[in-house]
Protein backbone atom coordinates (compact mmCIF):
# COMPACT_ATOMS: atom_id res chain seq x y z
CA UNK A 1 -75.18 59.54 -58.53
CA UNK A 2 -78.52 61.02 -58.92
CA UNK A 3 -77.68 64.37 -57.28
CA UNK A 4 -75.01 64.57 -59.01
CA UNK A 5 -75.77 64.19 -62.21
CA UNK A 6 -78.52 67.12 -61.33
CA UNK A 7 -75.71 69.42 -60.31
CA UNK A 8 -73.78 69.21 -63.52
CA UNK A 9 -76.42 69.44 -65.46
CA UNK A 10 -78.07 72.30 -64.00
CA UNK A 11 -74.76 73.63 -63.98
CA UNK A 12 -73.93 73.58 -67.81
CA UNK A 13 -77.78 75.23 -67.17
CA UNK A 14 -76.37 78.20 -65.60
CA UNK A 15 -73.78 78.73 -68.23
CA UNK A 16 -70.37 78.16 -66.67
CA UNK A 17 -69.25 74.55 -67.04
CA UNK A 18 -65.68 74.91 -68.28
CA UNK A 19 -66.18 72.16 -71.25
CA UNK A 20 -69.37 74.39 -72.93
CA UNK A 21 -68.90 76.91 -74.48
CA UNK A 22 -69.97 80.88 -73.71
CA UNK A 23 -73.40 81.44 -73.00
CA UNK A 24 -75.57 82.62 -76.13
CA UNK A 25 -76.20 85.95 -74.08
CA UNK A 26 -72.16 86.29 -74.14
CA UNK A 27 -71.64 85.90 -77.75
CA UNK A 28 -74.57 88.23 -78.28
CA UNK A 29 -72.79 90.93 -76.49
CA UNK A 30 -69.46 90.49 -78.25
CA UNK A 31 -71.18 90.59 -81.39
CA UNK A 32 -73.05 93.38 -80.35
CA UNK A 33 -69.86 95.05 -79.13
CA UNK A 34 -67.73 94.81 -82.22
CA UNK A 35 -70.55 96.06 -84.56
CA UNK A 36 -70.80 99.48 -82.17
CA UNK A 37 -67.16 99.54 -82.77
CA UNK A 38 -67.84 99.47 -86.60
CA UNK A 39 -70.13 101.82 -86.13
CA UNK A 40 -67.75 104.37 -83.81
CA UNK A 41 -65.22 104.19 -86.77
CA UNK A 42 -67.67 104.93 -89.40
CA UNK A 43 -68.86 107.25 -87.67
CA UNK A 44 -65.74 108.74 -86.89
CA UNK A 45 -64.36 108.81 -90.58
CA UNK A 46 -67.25 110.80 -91.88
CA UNK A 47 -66.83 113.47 -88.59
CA UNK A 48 -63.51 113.78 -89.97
CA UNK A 49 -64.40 113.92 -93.85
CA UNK A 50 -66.84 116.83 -93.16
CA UNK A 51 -64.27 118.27 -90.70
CA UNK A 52 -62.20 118.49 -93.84
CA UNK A 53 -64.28 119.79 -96.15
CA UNK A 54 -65.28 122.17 -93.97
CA UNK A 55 -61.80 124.16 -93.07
CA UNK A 56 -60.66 123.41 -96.35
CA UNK A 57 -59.41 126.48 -97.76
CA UNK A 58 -60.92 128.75 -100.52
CA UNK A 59 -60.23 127.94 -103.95
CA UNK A 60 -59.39 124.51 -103.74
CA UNK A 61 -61.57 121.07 -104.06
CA UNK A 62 -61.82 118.79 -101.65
CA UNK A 63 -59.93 116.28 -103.32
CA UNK A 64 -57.44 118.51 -103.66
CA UNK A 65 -57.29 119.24 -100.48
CA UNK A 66 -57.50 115.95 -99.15
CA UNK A 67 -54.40 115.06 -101.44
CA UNK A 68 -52.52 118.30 -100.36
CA UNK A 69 -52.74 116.73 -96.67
CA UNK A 70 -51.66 113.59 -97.54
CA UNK A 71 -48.82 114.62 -99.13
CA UNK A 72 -48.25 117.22 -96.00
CA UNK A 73 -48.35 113.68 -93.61
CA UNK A 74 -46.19 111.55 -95.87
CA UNK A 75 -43.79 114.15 -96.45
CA UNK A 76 -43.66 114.41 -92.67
CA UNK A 77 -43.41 110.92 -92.23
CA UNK A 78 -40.24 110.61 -94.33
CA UNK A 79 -38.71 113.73 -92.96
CA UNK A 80 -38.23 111.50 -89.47
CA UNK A 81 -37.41 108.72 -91.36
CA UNK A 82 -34.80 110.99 -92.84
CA UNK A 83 -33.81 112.79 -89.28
CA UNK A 84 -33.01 109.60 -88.09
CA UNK A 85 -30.77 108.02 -90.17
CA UNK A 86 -28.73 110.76 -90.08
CA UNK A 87 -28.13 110.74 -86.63
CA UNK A 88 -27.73 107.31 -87.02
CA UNK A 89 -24.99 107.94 -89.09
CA UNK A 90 -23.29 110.54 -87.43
CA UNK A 91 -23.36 108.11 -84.09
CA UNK A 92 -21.68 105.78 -86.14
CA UNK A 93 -19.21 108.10 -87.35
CA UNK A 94 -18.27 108.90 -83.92
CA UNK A 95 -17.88 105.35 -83.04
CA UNK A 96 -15.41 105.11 -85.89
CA UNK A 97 -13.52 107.52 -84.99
CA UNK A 98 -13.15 106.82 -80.93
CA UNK A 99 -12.33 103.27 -82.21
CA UNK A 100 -9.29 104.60 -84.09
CA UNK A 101 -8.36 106.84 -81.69
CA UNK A 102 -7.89 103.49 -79.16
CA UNK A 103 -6.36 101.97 -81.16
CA UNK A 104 -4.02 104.39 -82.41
CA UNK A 105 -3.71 108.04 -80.71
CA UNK A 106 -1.75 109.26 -82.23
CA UNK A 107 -3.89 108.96 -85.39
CA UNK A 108 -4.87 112.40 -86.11
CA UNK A 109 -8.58 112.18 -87.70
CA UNK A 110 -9.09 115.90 -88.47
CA UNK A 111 -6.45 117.31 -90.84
CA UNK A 112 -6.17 115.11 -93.68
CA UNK A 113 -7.17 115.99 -96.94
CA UNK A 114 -10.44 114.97 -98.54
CA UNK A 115 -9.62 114.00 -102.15
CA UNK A 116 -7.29 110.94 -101.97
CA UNK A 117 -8.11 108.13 -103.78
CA UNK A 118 -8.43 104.64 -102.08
CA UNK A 119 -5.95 103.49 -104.92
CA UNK A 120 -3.36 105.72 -103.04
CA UNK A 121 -3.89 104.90 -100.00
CA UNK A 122 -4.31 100.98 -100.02
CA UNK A 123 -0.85 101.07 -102.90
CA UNK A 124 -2.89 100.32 -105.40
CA UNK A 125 -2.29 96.43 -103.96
CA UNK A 126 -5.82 94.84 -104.59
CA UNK A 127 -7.28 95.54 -107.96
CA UNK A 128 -5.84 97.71 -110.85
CA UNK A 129 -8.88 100.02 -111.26
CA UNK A 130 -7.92 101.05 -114.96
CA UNK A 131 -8.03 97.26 -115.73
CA UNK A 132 -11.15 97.09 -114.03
CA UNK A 133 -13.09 99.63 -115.12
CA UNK A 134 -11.30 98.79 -119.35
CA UNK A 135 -12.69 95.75 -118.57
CA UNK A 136 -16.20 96.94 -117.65
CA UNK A 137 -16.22 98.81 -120.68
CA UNK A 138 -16.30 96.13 -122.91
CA UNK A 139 -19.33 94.55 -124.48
CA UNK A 140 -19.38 92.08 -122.39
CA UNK A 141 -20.79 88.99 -124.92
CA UNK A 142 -18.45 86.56 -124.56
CA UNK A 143 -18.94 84.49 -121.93
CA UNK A 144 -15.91 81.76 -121.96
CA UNK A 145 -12.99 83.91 -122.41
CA UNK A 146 -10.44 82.61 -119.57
CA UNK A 147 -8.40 85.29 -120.10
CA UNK A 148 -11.16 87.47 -117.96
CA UNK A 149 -10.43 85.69 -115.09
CA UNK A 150 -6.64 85.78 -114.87
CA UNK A 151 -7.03 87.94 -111.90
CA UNK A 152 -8.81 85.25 -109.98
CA UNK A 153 -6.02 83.26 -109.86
CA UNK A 154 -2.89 85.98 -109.29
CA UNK A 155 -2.71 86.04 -105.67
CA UNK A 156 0.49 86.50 -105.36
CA UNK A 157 0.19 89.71 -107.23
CA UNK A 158 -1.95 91.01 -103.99
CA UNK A 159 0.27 91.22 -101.36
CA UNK A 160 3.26 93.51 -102.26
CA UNK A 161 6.37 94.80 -100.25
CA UNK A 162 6.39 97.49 -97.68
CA UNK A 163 6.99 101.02 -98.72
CA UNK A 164 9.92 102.76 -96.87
CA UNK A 165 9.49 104.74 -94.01
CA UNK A 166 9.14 108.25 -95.86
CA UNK A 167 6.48 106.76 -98.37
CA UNK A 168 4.37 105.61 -95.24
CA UNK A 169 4.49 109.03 -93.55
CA UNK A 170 3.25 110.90 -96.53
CA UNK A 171 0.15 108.35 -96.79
CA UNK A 172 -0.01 109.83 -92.92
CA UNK A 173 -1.00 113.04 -94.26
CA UNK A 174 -2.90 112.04 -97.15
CA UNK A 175 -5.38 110.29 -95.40
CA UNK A 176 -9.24 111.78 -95.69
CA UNK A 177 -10.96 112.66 -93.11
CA UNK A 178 -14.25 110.47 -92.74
CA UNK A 179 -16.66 112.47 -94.86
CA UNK A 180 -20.79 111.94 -95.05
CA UNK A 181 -21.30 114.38 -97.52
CA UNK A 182 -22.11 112.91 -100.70
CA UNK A 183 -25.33 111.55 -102.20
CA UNK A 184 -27.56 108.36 -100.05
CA UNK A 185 -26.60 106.12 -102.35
CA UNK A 186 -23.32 106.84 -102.45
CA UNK A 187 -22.48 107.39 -99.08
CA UNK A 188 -23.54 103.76 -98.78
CA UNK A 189 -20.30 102.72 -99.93
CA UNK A 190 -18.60 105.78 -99.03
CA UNK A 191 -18.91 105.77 -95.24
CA UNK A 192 -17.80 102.14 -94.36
CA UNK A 193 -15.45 102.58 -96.97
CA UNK A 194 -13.41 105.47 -95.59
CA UNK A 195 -13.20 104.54 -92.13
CA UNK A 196 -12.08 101.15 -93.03
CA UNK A 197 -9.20 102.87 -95.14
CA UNK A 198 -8.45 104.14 -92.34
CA UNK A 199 -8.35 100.98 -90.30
CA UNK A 200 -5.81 99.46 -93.30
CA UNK A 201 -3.77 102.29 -93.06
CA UNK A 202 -3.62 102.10 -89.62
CA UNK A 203 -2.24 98.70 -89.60
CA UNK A 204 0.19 99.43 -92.71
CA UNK A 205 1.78 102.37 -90.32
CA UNK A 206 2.02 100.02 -87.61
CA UNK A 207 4.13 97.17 -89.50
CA UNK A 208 6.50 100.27 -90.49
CA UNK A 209 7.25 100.90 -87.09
CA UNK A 210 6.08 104.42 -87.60
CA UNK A 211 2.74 104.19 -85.55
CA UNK A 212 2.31 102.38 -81.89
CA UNK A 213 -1.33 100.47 -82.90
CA UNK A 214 -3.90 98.20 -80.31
CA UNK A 215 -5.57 96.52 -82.79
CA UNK A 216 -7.04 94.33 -79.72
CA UNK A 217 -9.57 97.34 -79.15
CA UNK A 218 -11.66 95.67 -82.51
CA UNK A 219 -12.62 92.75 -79.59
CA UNK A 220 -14.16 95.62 -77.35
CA UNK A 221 -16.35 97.60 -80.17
CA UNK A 222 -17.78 94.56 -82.18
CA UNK A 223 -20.91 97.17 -83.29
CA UNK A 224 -18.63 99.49 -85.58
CA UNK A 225 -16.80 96.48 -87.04
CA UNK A 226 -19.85 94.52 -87.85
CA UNK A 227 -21.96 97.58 -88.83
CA UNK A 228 -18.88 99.33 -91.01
CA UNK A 229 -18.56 96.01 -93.05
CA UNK A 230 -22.32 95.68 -93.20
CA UNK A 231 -22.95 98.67 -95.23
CA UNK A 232 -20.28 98.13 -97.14
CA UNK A 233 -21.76 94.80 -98.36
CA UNK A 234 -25.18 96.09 -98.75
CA UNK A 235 -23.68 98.86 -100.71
CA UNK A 236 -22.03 96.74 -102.89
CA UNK A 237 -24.98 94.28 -103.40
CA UNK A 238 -27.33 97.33 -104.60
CA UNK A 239 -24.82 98.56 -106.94
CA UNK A 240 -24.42 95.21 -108.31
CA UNK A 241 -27.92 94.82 -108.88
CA UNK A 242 -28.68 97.84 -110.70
CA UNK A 243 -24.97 98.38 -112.16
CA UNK A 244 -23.79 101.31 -114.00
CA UNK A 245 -21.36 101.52 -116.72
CA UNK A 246 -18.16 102.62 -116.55
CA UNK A 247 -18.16 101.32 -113.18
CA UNK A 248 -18.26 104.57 -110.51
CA UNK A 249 -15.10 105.29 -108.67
CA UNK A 250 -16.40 104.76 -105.25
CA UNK A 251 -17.64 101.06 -105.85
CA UNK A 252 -13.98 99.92 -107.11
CA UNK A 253 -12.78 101.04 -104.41
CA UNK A 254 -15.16 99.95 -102.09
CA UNK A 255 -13.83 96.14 -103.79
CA UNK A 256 -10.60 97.08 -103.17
CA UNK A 257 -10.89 98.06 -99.58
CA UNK A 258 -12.86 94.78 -99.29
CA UNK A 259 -10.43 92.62 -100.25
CA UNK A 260 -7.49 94.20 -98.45
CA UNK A 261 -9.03 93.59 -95.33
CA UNK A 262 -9.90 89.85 -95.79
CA UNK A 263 -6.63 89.11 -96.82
CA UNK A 264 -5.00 90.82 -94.40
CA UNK A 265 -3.08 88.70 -91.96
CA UNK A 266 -4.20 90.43 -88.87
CA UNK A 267 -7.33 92.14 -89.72
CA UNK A 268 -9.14 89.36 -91.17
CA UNK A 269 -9.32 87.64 -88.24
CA UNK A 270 -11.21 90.21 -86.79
CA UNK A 271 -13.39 90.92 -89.45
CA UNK A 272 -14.02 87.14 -90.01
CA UNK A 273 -14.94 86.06 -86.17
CA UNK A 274 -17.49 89.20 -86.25
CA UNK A 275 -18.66 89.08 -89.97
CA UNK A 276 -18.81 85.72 -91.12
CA UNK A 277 -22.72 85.19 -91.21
CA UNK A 278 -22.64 88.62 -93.13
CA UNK A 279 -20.10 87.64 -95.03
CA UNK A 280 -21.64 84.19 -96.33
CA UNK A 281 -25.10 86.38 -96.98
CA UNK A 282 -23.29 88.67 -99.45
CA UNK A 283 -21.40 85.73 -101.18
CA UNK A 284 -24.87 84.35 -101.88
CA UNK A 285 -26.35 87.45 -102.90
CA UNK A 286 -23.43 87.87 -105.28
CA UNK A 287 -24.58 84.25 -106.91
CA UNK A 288 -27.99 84.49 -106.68
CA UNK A 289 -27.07 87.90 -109.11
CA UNK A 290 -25.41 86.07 -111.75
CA UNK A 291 -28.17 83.76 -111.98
CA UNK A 292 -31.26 85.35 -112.49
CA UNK A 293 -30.18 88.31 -114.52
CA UNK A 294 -32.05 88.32 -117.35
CA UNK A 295 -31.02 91.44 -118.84
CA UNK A 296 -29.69 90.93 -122.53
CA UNK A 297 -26.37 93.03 -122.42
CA UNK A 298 -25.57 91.39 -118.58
CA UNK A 299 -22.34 89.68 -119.54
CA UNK A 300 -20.79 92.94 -118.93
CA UNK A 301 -22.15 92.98 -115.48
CA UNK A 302 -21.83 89.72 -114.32
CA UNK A 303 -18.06 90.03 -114.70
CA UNK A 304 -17.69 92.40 -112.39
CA UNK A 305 -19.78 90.19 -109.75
CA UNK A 306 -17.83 87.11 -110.93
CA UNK A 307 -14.47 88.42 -110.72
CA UNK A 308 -15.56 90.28 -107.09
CA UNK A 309 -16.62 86.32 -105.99
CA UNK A 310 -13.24 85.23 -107.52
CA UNK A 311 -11.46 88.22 -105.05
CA UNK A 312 -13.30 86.54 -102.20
CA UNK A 313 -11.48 83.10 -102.65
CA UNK A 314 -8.24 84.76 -101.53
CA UNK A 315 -9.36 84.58 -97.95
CA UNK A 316 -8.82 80.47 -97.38
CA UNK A 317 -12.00 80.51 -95.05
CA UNK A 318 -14.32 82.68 -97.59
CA UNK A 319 -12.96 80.32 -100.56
CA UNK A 320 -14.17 76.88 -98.76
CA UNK A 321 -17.10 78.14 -98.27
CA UNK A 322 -17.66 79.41 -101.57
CA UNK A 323 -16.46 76.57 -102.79
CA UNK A 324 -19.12 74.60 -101.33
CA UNK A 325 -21.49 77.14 -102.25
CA UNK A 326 -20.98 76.86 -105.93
CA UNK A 327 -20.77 72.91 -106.00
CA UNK A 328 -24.61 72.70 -104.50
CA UNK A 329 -25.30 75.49 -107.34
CA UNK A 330 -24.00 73.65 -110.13
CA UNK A 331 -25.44 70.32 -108.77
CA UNK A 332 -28.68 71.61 -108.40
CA UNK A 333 -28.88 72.50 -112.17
CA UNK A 334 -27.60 69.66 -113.45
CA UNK A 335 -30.38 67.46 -111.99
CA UNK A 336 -32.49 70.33 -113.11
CA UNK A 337 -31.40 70.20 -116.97
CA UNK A 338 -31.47 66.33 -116.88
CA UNK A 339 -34.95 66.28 -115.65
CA UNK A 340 -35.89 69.08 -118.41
CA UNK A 341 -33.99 66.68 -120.84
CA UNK A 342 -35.75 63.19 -119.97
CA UNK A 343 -39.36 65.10 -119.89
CA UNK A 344 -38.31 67.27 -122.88
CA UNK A 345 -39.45 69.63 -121.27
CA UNK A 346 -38.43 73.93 -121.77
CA UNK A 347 -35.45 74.23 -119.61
CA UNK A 348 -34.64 78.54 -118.41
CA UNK A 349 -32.04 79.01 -121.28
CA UNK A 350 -30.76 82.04 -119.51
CA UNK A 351 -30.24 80.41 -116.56
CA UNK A 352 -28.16 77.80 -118.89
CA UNK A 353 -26.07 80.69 -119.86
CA UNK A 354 -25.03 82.38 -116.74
CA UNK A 355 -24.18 78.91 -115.06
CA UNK A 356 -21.16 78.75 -117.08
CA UNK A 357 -19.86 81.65 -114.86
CA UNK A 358 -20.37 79.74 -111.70
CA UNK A 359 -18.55 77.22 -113.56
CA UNK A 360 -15.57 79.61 -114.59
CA UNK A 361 -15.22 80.61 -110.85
CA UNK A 362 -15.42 77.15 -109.34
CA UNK A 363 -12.45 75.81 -111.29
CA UNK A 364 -10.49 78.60 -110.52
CA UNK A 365 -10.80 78.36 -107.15
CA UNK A 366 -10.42 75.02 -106.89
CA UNK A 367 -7.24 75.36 -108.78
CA UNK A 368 -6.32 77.59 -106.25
CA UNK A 369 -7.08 75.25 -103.46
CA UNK A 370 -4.92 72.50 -105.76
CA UNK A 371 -1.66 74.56 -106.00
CA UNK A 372 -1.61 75.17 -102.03
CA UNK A 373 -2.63 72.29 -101.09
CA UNK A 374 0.59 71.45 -99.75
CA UNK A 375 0.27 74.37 -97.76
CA UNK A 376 -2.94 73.67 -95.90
CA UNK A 377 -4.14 70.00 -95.37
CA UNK A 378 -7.53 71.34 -94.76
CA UNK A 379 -10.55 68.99 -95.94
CA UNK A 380 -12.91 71.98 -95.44
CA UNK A 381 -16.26 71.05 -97.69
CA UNK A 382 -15.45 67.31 -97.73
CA UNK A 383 -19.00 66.41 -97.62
CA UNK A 384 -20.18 68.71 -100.42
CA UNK A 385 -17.50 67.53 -102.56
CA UNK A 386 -18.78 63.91 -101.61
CA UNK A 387 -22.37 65.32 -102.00
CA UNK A 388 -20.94 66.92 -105.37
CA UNK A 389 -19.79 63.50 -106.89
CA UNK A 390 -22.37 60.93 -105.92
CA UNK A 391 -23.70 59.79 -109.31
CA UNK A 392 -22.35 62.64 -111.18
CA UNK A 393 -20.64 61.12 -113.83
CA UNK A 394 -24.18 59.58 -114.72
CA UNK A 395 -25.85 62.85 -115.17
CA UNK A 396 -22.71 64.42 -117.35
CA UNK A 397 -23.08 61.00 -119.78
CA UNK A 398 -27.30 61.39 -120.47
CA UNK A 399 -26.09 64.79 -120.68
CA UNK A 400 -23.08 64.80 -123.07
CA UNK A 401 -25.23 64.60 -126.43
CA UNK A 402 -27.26 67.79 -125.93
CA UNK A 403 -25.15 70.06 -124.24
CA UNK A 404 -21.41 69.23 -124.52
CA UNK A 405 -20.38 72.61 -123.02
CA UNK A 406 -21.73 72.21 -120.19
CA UNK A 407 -20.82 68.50 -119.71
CA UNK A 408 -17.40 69.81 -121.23
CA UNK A 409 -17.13 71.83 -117.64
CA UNK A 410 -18.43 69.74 -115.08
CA UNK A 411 -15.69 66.89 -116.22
CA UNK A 412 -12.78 69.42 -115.26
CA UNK A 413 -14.58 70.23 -112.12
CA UNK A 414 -15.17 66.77 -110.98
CA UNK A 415 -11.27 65.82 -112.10
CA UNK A 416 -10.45 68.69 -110.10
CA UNK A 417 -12.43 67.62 -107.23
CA UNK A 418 -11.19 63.83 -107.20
CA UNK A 419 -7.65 65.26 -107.52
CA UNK A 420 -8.13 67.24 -104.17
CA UNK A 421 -9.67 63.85 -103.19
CA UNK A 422 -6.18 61.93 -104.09
């Protein structure tokens, strides 16, 4: 034992016994090494600042000089940044247009002319956009007129008959070529936009018999579909964030085109199996909006947003989802107002206000999912519903006294949710 006892200790001696530590001589040198590296770069910033000062050019300060090349680098810097997403989107463009050309040849991309509207070429079947925009023009400070949302619950109204065969071929020749030269932030919308008109009218031809169309080619390019509808809900979230009144021409029908291909029987499959995830992001975005704006005149905004979220619920898979979206929303801030109430406590008044829109949307939707229930015998959301009514009607009663509104609104949404329930 003796010996041994010798070797292990003079071995934590000599430094290297695994369970120690480094040697003091080690640290020493790593110390030593990272203040010589402090010292290199200190060193090699002032080489540089008298390199600087000394070719700087006549005439000019040093700081101004310095700046000049700052701005040279930056300037640079976002002229790559700029080089490349244009080539970006010129790859994409080209993977638009080889996509349509599988799935329809005979869909000539190069002679149509540039300044049809998407109102033309979709029928005008979506979204009036004289309504819509009269509607945007408004002052927007009444929050609980119903009679705002009577397009919510119209879907019937969407899906209209076929045009005849003549109709159909002169949409042939009206259709714009796909066109990247506009502004950045409105090609945002733009881009996606006009390739999926394309894609609609596409599938419109085909149902007339006029065009032969493989719409099984969107399985084989999943990267244009999923990066076409991408931008076209990022575009749509930016404008919606930082609106602008009336609304622009491009962003209706950027709505419009949006909702025509989620409701459409054979494209929204497509769109659905590759976009979903996207497609839940954006619906979330769209509520988190209504929420927190704080801006004083942002009724008028918020009904755009709220009646785009309403346009969503057409879809039967985007409105369950929704649905269940907006009943942990509205849950949430009732247990949030009750607790401000029993504390007395300062509750976000603003946030008090724009809830009522959630609320607006919510019972629309599931009136909608009420009048077809016969249809489907779905019990999508189930659990949120459950989730939804667990001690619900205990909150609405502490809650009745101070704000009846608001109580007023969760009683029709919880008799509409037991009626689904029945």
């Amino acid at each position: 034992p003796a010996p041994g006892r010798r070797r292990a200790r003079s071995s934590r001696r000599g430094g290297w016994h695994l369970g120690k530590s480094l040697p003091r001589r080690y640290s020493f040198e790593i110390k030593d090494g990272r203040e010589n590296q402090i010292s290199y770069l200190k060193i090699s910033k002032l080489a540089l600042a008298f390199a600087i000062i000394h070719s700087k050019p006549p005439g000019k300060s040093s700081k101004e000089y310095i700046e000049y090349l700052a701005k040279t680098v930056s300037e640079q810097d976002f002229g790559w940044k700029w080089k490349v997403e244009v080539l970006e989107a010129e790859v994409l463009r080209l993977r638009q247009e080889l996509l349509l050309n599988r799935i329809s040849p005979r869909f000539c991309l190069e002679n149509r002319k540039q300044d049809t509207s998407a109102e033309a070429l979709l029928g005008r079947e979506s979204i009036n956009p004289t309504s819509y925009s009269s509607q945007l023009e408004d002052s927007g400070c009444d929050v609980c007129n119903d009679s705002a949302f009577d397009s919510l619950g119209i879907a019937s109204d969407f899906h209209q008959s076929e045009h005849n065969v003549n109709t159909s071929k002169h949409w042939l020749e009206r259709v714009p070529p796909l066109n990247f030269c506009r502004s950045s932030k409105e090609q945002s919308l733009t881009a996606p936009v006009q390739f999926l008109q394309r894609l609609l009218e596409i599938r419109k031809l085909s149902e007339g018999g006029i065009l032969q169309a493989d719409f099984s080619e969107l399985e084989n390019d999943s990267f244009t579909i999923w990066n076409s509808v991408s931008q076209l809900l990022d575009g749509l979230t930016v404008f919606y964030k930082s609106p602008k009144f009336p609304a622009p021409s491009f962003l209706t029908e950027g709505v419009s085109v949006l909702i025509s291909l989620i409701t459409d029987t054979k494209l929204s499959n497509h769109v659905l199996k590759k976009c979903f995830k996207k497609m839940e992001e954006f619906k979330k975005n769209l509520i988190q909006i209504i929420l927190r704006n704080r801006s004083v005149n942002r009724f008028q905004a918020l009904h755009s947003v709220s009646q785009t979220l309403g346009l969503l619920g057409r879809n039967n898979i985007l409105r369950n989802s929704l649905i269940s979206l907006l009943l942990l929303e509205v849950r949430q801030f009732a247990e949030q107002l009750l607790q401000a109430h029993q504390v007395q406590s300062v509750y976000d008044i603003t946030q008090y206000e724009n809830i009522f829109l959630l609320c607006m949307i919510l019972e629309q939707l599931l009136q909608n999912e009420t009048q077809e229930s016969n249809i489907s015998s779905s019990n999508y959301g189930g659990e949120e519903k459950i989730k939804f009514l667990k001690n619900l009607d205990q909150i609405i009663l502490h809650l009745s006294d101070e704000f009846p509104l608001f109580s007023l609104y969760l009683w029709r949404i919880v008799a509409l949710s037991h009626q689904q329930a029945l």
